[in-house]
N, C-alpha and C. Protein backbone atom coordinates (compact mmCIF):
# COMPACT_ATOMS: atom_id res chain seq x y z
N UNK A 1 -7.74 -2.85 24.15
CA UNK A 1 -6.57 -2.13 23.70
C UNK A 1 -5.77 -2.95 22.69
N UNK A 2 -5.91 -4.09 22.59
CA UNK A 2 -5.20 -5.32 22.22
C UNK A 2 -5.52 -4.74 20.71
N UNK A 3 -6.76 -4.66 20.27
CA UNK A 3 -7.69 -4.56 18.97
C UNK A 3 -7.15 -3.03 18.35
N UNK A 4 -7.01 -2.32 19.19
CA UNK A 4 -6.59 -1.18 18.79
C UNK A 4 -4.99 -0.96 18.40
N UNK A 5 -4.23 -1.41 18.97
CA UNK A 5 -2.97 -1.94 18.55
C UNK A 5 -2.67 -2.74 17.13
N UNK A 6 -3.29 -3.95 17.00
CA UNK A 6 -3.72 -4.93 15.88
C UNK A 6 -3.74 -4.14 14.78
N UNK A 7 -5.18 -3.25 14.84
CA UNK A 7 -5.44 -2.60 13.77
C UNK A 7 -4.57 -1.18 13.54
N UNK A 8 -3.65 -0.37 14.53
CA UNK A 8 -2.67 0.48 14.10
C UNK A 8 -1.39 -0.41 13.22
N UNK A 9 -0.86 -1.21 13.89
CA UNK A 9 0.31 -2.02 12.91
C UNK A 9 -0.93 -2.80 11.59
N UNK A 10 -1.46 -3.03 11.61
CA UNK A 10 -2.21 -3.22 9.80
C UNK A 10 -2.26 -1.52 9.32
N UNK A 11 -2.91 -0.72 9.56
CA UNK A 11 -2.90 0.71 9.00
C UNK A 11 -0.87 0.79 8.75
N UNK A 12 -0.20 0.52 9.72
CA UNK A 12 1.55 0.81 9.40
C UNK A 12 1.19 0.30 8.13
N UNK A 13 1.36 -1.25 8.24
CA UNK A 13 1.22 -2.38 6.55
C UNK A 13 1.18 -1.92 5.92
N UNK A 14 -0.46 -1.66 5.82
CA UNK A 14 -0.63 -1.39 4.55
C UNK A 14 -0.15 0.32 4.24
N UNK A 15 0.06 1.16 5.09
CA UNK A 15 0.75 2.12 4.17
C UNK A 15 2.03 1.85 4.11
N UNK A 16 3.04 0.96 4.47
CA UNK A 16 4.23 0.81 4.13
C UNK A 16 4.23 -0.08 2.86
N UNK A 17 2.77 -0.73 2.14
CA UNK A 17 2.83 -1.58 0.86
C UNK A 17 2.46 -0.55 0.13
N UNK A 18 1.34 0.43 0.35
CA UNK A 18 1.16 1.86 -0.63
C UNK A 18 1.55 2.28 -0.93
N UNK A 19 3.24 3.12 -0.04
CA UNK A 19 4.36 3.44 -0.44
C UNK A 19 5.14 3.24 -1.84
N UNK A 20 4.94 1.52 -1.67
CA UNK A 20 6.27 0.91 -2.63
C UNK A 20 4.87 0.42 -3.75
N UNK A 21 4.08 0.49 -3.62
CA UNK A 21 3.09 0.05 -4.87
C UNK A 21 2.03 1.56 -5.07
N UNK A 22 1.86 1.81 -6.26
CA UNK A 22 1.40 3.38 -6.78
C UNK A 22 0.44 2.67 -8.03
N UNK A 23 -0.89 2.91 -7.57
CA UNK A 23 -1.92 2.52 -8.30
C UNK A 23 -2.73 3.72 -8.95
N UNK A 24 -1.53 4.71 -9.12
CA UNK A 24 -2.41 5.88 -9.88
C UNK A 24 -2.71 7.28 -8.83
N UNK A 25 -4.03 7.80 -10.17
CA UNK A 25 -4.22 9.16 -9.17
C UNK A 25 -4.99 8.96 -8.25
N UNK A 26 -5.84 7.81 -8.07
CA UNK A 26 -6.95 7.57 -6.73
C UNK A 26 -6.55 6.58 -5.82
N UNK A 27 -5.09 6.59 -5.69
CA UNK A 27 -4.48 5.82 -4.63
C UNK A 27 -4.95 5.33 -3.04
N UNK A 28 -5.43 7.09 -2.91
CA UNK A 28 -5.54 7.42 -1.59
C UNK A 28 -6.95 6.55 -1.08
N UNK A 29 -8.04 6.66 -2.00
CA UNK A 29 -9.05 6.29 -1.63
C UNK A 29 -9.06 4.44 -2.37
N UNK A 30 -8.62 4.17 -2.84
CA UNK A 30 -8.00 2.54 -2.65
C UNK A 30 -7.45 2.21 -1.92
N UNK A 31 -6.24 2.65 -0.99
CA UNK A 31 -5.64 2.03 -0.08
C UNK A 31 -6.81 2.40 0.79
N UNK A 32 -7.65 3.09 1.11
CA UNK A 32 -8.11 3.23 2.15
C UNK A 32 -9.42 2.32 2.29
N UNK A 33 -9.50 1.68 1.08
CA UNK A 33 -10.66 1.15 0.96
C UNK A 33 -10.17 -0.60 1.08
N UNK A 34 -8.82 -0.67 0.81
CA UNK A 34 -7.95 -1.92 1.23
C UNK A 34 -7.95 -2.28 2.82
N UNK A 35 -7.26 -1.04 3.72
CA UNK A 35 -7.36 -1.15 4.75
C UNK A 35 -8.66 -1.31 5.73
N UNK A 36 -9.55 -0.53 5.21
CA UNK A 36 -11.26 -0.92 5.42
C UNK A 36 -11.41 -2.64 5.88
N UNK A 37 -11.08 -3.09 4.00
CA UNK A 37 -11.22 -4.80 3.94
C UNK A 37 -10.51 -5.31 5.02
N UNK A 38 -9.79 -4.94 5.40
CA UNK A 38 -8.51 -5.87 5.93
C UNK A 38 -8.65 -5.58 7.10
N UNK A 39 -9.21 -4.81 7.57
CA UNK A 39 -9.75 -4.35 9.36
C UNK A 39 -10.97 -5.12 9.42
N UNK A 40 -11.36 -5.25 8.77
CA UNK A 40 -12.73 -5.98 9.13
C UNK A 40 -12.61 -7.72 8.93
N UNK A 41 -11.50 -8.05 7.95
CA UNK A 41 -11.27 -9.43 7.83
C UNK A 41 -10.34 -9.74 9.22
N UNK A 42 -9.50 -9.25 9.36
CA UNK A 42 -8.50 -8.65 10.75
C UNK A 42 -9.31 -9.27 12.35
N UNK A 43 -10.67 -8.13 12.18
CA UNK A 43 -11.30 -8.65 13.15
C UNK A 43 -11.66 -9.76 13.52
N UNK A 44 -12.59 -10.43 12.27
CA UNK A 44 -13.20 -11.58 12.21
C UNK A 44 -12.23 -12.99 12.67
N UNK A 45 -10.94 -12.40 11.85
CA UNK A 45 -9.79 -13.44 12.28
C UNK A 45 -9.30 -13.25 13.43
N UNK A 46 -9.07 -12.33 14.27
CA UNK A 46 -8.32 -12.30 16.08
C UNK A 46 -9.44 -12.92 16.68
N UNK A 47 -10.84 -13.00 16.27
CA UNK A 47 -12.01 -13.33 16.89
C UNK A 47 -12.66 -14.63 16.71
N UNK A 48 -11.58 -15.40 15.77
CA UNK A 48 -12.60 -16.45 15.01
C UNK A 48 -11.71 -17.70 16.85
N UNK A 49 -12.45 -18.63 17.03
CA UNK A 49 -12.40 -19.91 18.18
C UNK A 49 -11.03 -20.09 17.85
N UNK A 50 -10.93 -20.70 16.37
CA UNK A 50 -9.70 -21.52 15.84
C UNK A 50 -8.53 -20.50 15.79
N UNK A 51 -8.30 -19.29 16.23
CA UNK A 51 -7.11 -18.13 15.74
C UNK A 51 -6.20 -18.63 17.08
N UNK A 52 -4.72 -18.56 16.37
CA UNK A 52 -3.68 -18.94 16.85
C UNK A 52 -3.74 -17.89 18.22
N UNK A 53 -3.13 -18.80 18.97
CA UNK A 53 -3.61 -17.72 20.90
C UNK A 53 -1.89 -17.43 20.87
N UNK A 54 -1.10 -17.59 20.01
CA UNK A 54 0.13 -17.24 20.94
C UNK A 54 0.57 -16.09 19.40
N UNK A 55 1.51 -15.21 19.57
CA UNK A 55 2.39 -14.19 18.60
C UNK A 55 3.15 -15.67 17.52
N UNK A 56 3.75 -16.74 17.83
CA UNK A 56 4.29 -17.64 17.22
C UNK A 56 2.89 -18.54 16.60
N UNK A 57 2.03 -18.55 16.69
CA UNK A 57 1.17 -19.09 15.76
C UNK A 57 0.70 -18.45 14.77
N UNK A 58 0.48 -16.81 15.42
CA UNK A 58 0.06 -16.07 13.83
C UNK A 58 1.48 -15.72 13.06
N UNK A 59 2.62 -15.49 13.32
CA UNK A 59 3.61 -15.96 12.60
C UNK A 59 3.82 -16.74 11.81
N UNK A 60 3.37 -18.34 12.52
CA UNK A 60 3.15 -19.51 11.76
C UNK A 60 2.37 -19.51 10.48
N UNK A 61 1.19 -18.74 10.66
CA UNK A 61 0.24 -18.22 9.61
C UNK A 61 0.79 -17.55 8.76
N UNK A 62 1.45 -16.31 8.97
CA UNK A 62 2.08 -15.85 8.22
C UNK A 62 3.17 -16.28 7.04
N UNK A 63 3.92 -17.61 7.93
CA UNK A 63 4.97 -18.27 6.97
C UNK A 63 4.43 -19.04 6.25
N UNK A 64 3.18 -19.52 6.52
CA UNK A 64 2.34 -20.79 5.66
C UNK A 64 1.57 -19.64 4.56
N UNK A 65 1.57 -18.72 4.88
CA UNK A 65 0.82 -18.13 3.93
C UNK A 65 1.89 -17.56 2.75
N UNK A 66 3.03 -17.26 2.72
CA UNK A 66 4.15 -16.71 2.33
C UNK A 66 4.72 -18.24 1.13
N UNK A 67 4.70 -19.39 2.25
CA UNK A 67 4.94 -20.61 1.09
C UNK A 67 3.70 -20.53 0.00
N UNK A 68 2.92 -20.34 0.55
CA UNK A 68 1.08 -20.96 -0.51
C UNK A 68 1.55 -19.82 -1.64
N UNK A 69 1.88 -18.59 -0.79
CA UNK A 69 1.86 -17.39 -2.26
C UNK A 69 2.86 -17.70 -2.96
N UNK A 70 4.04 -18.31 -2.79
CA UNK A 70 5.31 -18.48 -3.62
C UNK A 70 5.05 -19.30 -4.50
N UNK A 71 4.44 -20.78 -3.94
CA UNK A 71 3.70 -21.90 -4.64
C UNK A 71 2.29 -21.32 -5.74
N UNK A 72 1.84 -20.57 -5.39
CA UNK A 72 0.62 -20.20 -6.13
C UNK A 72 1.40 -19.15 -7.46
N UNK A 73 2.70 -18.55 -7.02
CA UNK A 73 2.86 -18.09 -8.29
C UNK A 73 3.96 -18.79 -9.11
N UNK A 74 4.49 -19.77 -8.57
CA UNK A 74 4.80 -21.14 -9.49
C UNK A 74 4.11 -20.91 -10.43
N UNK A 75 2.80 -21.94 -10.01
CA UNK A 75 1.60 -22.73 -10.45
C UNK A 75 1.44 -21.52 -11.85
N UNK A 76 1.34 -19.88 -11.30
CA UNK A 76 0.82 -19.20 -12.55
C UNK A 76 1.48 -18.95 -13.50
N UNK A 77 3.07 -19.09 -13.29
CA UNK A 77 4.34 -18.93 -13.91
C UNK A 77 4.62 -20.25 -14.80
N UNK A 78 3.71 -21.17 -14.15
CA UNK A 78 4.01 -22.18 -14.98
C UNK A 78 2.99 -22.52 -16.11
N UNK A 79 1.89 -22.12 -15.79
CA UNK A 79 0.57 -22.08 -16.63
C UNK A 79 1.25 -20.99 -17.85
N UNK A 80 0.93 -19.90 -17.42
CA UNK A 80 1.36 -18.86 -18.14
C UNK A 80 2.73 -19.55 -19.28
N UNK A 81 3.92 -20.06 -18.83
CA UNK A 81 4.73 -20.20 -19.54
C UNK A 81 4.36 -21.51 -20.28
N UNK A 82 3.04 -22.28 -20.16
CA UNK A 82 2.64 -23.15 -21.16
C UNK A 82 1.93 -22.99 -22.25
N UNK A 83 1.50 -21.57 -21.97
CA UNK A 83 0.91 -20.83 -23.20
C UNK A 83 1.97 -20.28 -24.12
N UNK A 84 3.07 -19.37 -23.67
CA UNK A 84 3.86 -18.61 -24.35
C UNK A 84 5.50 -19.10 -23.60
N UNK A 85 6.17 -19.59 -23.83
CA UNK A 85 7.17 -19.80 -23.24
C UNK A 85 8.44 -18.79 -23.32
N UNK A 86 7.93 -17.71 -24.39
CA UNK A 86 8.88 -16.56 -24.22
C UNK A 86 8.65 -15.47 -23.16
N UNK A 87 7.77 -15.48 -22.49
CA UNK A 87 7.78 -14.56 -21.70
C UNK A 87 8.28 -14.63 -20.23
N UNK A 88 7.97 -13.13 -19.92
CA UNK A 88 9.30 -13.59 -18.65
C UNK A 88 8.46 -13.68 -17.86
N UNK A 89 8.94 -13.79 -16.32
CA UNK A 89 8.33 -15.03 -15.19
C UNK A 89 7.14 -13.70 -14.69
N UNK A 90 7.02 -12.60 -14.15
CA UNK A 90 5.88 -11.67 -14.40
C UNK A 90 4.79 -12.42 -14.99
N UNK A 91 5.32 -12.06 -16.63
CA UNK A 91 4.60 -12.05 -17.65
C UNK A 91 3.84 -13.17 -17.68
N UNK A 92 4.58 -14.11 -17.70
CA UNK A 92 3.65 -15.37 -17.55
C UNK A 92 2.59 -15.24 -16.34
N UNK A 93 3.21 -15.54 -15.01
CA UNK A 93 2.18 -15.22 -14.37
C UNK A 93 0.68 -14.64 -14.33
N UNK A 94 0.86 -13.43 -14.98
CA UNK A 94 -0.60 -12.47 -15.22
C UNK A 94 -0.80 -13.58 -16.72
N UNK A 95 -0.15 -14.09 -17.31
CA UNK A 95 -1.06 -14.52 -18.64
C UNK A 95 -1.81 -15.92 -18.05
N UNK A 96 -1.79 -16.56 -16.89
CA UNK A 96 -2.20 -17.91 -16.37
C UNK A 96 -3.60 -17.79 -16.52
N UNK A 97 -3.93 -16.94 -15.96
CA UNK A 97 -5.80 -17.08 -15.58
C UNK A 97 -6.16 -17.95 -15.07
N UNK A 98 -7.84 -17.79 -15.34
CA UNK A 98 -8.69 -19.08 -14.02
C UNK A 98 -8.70 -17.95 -12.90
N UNK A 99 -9.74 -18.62 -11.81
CA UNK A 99 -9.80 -18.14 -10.99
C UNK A 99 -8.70 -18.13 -10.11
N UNK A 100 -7.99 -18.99 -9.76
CA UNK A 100 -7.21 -18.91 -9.19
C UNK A 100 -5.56 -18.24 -9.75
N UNK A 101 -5.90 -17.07 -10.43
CA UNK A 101 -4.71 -16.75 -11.52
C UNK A 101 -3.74 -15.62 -10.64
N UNK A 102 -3.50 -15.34 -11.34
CA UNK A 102 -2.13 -14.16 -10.87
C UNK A 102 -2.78 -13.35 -9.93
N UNK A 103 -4.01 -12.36 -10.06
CA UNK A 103 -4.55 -11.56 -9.22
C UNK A 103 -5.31 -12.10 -8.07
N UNK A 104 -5.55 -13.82 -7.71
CA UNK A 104 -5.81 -14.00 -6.86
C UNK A 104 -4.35 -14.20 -5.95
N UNK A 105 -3.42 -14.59 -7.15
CA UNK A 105 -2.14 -14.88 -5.90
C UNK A 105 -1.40 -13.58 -5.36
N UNK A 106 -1.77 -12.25 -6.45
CA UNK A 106 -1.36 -10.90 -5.40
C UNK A 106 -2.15 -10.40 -4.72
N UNK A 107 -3.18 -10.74 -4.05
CA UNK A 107 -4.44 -10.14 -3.45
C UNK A 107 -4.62 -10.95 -1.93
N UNK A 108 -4.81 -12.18 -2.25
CA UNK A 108 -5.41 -13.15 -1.51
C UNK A 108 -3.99 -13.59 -0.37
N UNK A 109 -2.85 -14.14 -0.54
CA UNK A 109 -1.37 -13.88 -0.18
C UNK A 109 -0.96 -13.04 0.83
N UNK A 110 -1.10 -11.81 0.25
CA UNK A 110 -0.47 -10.89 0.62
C UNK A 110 -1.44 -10.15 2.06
N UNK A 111 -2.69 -10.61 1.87
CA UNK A 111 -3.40 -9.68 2.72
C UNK A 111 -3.62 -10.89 4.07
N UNK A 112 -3.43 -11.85 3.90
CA UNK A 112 -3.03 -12.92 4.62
C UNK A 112 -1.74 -12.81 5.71
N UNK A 113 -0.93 -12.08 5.02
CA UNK A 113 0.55 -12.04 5.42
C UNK A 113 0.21 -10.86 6.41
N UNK A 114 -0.71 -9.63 6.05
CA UNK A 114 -0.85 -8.65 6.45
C UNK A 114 -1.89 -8.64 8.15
N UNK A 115 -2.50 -9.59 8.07
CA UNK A 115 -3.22 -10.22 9.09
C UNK A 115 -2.75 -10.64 9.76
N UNK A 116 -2.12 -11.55 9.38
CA UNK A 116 -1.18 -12.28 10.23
C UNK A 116 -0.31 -11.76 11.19
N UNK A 117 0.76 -10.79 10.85
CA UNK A 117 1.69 -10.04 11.04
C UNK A 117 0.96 -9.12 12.15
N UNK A 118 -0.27 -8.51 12.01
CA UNK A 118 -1.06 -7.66 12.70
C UNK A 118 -1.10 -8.25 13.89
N UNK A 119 -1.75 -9.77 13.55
CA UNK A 119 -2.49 -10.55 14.84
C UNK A 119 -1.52 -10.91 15.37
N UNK A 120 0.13 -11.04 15.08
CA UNK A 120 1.00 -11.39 15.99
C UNK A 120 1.24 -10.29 17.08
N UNK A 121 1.14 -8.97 16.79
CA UNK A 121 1.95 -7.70 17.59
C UNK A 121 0.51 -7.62 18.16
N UNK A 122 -0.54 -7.82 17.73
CA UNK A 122 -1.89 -7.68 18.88
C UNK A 122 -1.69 -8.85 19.66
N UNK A 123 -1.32 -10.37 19.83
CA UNK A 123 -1.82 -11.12 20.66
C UNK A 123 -0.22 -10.91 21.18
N UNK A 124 1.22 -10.42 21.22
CA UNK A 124 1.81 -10.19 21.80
C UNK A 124 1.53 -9.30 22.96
N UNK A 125 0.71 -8.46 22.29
CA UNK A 125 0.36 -7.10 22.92
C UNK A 125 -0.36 -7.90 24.16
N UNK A 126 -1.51 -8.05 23.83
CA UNK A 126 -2.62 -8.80 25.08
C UNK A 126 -2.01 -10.02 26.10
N UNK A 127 -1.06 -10.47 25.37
CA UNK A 127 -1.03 -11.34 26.34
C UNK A 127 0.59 -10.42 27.25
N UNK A 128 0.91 -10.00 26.68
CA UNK A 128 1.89 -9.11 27.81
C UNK A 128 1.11 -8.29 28.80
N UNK A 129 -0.07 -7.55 28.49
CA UNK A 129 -0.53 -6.87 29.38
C UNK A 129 -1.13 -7.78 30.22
N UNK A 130 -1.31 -8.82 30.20
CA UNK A 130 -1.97 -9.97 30.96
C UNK A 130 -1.01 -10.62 31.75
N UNK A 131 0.04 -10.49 31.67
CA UNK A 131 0.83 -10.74 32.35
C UNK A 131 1.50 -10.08 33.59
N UNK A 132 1.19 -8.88 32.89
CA UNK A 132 1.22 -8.05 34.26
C UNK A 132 0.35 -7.84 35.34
């Protein structure tokens, strides 16, 4: 039940990020193909030996992942503004590139945060019913 919980608050997520982000007319079948990814990375992570056993560790995850994305779009804001220094902090960003460029720091970040957040209200979940 734990798993089934997990993966309803990621389905909330990510349609509460679909909402506020509009990728056009085939929205529907991108977010759904987001949430796909992210249920199945989701799993692998509540399941992996090393996954935080308490709601305050995947939290923890969550805030470490929240610094890395802030830091990672430094890094592209700052690249970016060594190419063109007129542009604004966005702008720069997407102009950084490399692999590790702007679209890995809105992709990779964020779906981290989204895991995280999941695996906290699932291992809250399990370990409350275990308690009873």
């Amino acid at each position: 039940m734990g798993n089934a919980v997990g993966l309803f608050v990621l389905l909330l997520l990510v349609g509460l990020t679909a909402k506020f982000v509009n990728l056009g007319d085939s929205s529907i079948v991108v977010w759904l193909v987001v949430y796909l990814v992210l249920a199945a990375f989701a799993w692998q992570a509540w399941h992996e030996k090393s996954a935080p056993k308490s709601p305050l560790g995947w939290l923890g995850v969550a805030v470490g992942a929240s610094f890395l994305g802030a830091a990672s779009f430094m890094v592209d804001v700052s690249f970016g503004h060594a190419k063109n220094p007129s542009l604004s902090m966005p702008a720069a960003a997407q102009e950084a590139g490399g692999f590790f460029g702007f679209a890995f720091t809105v992709t990779v970040f964020p779906a981290l945060l989204l895991v995280s957040v999941s695996g906290a209200v699932r291992t809250a979940f399990t370990s409350r019913r275990s308690d009873a």
